[in-house]
N, C-alpha and C. Protein backbone atom coordinates (compact mmCIF):
# COMPACT_ATOMS: atom_id res chain seq x y z
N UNK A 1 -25.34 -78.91 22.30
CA UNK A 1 -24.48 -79.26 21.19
C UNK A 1 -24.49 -78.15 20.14
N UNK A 2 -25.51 -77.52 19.62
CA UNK A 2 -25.80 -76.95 18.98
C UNK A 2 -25.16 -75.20 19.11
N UNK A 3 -24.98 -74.95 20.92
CA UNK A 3 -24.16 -74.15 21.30
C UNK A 3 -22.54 -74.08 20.80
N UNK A 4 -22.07 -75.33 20.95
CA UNK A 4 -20.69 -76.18 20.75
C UNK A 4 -20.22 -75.79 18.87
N UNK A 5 -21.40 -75.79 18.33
CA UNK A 5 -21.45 -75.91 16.76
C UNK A 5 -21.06 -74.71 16.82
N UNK A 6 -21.85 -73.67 16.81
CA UNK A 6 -21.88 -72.35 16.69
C UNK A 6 -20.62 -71.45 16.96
N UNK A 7 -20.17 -71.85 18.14
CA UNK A 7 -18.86 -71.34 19.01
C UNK A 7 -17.65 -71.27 17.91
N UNK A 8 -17.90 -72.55 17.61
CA UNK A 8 -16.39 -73.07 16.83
C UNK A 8 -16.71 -72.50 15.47
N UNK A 9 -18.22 -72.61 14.79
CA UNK A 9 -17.66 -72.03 13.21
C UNK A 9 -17.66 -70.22 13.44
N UNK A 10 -18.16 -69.50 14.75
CA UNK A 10 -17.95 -68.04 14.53
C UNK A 10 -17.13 -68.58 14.87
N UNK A 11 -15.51 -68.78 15.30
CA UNK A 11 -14.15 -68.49 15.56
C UNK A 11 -13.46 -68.60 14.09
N UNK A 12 -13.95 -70.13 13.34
CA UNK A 12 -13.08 -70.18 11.97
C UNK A 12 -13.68 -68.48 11.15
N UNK A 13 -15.15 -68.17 11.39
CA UNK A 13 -15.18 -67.25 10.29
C UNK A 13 -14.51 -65.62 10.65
N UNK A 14 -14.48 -65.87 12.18
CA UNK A 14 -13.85 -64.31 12.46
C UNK A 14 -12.33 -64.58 12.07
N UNK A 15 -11.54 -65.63 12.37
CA UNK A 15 -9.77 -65.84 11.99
C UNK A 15 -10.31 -65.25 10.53
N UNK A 16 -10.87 -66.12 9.77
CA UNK A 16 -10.43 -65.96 8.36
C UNK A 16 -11.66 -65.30 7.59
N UNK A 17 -12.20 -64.42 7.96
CA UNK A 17 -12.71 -63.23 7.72
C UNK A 17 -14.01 -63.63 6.27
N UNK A 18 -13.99 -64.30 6.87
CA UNK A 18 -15.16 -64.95 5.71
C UNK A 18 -16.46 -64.43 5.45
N UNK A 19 -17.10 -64.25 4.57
CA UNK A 19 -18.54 -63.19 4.36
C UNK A 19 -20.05 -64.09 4.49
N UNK A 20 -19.51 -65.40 4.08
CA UNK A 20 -20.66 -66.08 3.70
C UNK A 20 -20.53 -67.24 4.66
N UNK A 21 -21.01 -67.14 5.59
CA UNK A 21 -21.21 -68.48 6.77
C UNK A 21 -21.66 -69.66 6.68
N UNK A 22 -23.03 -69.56 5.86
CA UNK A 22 -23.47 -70.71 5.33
C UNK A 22 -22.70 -71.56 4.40
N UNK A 23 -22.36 -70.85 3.60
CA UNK A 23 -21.30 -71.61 2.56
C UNK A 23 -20.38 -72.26 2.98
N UNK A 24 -19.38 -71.86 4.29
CA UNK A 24 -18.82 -72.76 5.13
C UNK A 24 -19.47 -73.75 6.07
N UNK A 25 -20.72 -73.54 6.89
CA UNK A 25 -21.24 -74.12 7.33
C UNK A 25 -21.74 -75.74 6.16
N UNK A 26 -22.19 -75.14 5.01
CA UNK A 26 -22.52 -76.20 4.45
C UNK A 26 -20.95 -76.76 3.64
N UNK A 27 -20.24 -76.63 3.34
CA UNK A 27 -19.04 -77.25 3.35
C UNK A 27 -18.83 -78.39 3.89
N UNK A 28 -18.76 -78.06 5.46
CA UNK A 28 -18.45 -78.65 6.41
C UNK A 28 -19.30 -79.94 6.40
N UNK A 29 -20.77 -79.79 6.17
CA UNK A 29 -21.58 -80.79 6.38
C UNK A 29 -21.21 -81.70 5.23
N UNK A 30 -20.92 -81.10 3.57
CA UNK A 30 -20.47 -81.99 2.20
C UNK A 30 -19.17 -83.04 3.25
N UNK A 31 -18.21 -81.84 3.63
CA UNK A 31 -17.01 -82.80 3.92
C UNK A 31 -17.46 -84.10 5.22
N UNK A 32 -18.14 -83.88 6.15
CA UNK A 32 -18.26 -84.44 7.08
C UNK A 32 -18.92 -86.05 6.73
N UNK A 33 -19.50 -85.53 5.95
CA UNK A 33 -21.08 -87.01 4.94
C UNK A 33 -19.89 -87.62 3.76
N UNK A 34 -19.07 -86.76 3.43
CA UNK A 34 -17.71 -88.10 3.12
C UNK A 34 -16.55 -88.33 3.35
N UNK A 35 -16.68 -88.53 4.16
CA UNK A 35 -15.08 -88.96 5.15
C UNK A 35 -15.34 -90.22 5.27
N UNK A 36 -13.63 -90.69 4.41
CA UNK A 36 -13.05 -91.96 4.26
C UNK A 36 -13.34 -91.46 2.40
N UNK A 37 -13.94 -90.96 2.25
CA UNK A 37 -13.86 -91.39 0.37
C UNK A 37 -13.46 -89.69 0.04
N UNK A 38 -12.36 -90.13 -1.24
CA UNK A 38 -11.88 -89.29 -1.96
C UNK A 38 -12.35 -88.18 -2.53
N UNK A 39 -12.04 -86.78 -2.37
CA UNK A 39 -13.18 -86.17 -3.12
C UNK A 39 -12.08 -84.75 -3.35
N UNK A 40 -12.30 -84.11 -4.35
CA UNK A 40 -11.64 -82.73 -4.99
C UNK A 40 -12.72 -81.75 -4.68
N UNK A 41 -12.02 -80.44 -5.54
CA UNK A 41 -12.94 -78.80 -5.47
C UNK A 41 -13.69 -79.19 -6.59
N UNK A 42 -13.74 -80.01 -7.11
CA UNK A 42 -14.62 -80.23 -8.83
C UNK A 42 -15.80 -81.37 -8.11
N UNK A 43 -15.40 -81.88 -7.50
CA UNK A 43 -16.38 -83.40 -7.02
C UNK A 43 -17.23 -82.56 -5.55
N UNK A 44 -16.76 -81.38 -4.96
CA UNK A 44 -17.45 -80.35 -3.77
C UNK A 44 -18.48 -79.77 -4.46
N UNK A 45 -18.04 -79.27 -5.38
CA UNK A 45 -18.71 -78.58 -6.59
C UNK A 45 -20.05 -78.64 -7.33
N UNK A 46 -19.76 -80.20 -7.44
CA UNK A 46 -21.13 -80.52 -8.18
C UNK A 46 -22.12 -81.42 -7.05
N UNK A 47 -21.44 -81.66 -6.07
CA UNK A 47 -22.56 -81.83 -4.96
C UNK A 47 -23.24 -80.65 -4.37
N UNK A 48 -22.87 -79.29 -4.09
CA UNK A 48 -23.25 -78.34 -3.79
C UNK A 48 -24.28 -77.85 -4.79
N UNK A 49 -24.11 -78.00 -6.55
CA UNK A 49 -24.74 -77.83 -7.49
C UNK A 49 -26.25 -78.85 -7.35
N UNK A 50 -25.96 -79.79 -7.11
CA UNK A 50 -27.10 -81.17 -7.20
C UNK A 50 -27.38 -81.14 -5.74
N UNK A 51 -27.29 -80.98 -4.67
CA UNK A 51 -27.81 -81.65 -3.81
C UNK A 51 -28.36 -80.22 -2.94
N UNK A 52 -27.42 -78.96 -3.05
CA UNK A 52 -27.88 -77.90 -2.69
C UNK A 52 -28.07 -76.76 -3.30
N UNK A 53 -28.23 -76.33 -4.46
CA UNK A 53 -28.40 -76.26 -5.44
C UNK A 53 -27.93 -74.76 -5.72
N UNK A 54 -26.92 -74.85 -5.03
CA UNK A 54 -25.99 -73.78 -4.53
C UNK A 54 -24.93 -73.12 -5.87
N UNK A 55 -24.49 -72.07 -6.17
CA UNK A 55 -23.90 -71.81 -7.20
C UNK A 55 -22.30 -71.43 -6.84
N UNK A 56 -21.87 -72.27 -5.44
CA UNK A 56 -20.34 -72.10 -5.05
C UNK A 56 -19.32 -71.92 -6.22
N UNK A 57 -18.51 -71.76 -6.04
CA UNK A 57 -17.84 -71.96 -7.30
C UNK A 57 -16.58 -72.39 -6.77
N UNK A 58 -15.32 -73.65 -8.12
CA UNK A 58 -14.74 -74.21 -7.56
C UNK A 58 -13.57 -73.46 -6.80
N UNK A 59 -13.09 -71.98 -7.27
CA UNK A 59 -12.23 -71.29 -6.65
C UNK A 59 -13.18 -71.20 -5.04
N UNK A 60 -13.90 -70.65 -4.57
CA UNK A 60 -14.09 -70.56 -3.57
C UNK A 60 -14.04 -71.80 -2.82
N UNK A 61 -14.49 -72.51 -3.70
CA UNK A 61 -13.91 -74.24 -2.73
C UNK A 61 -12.51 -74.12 -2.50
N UNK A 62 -11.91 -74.10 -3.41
CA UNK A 62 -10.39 -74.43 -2.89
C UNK A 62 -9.87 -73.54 -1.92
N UNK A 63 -10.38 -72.08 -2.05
CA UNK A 63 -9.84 -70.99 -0.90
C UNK A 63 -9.99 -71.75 0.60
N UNK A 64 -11.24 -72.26 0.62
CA UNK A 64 -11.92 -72.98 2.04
C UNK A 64 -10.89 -73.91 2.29
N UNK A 65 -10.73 -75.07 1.46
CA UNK A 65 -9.92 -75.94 1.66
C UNK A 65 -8.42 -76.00 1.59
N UNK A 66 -8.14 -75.12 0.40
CA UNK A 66 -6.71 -75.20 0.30
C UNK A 66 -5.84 -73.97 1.18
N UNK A 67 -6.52 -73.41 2.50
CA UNK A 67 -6.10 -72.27 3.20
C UNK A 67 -5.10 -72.85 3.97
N UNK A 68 -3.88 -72.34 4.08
CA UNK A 68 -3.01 -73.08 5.62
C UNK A 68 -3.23 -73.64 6.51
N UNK A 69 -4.34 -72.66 6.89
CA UNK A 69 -5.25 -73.61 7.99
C UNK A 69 -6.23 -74.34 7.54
N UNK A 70 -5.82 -75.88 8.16
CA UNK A 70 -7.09 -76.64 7.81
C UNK A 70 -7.51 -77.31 8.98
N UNK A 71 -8.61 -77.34 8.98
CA UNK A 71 -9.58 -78.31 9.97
C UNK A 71 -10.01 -80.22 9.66
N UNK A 72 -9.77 -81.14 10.51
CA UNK A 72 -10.14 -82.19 9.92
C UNK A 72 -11.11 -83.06 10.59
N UNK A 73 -11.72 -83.73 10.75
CA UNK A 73 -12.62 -84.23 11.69
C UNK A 73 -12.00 -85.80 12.22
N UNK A 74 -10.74 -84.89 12.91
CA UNK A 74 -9.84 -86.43 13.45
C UNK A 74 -10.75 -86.91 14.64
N UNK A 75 -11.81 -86.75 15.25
CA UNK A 75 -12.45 -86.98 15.98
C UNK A 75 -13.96 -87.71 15.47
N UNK A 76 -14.45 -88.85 15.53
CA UNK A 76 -15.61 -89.21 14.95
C UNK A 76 -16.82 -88.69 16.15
N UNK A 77 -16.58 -88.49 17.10
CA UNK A 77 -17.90 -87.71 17.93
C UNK A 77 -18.06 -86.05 16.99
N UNK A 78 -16.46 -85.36 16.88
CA UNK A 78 -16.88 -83.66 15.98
C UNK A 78 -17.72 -84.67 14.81
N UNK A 79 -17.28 -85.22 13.98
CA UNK A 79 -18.46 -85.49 13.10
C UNK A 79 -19.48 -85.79 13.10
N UNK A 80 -19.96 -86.55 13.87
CA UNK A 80 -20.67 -86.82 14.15
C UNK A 80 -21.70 -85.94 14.38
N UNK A 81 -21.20 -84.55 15.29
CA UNK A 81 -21.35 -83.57 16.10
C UNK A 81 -22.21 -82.61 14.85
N UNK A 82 -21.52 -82.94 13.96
CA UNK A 82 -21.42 -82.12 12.80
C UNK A 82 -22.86 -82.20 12.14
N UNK A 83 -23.10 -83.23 11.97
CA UNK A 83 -24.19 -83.88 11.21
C UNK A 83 -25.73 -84.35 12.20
N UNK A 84 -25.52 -83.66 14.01
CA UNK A 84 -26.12 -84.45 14.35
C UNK A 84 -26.92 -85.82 14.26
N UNK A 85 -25.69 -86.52 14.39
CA UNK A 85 -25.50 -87.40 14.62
C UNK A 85 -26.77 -88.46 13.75
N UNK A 86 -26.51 -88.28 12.66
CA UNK A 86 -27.23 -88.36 11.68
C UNK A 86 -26.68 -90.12 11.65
């Protein structure tokens, strides 16, 4: 699984040329832990601040999210996948 993980976020970071992997990687895990509830680049923000104590900032949130291409976890096994299965 963990192979499966890997595969797919080097492909998003080589398309879109991204520097900081983790920062997407942990993204992914904020978005994945709330799906079904509402959330903005200001509400990404201060969970990354409090829970990872990370100094993202909200423009770089929105670049992630608000890019043409977006990714969604229409699949509850990828999320799942995501979070092993936490």
């Amino acid at each position: 699984m963990r192979l499966f993980r890997e595969t797919y976020i080097k492909d998003i970071v080589e398309r879109n040329n991204i520097e900081k992997q983790q920062e997407l990687e942990d993204l992914l895990n904020v978005l994945a832990s709330s799906i079904g509830a509402l959330t903005n680049p200001t509400k990404i923000e201060a969970t990354f601040k409090s829970r990872l104590y990370s100094s993202i900032s909200n423009n770089t949130i929105s670049k992630y999210i608000g890019s043409p291409l977006k990714y969604y976890f229409e699949d509850v096994g990828l999320c799942n996948a995501r979070l092993d299965f936490r």
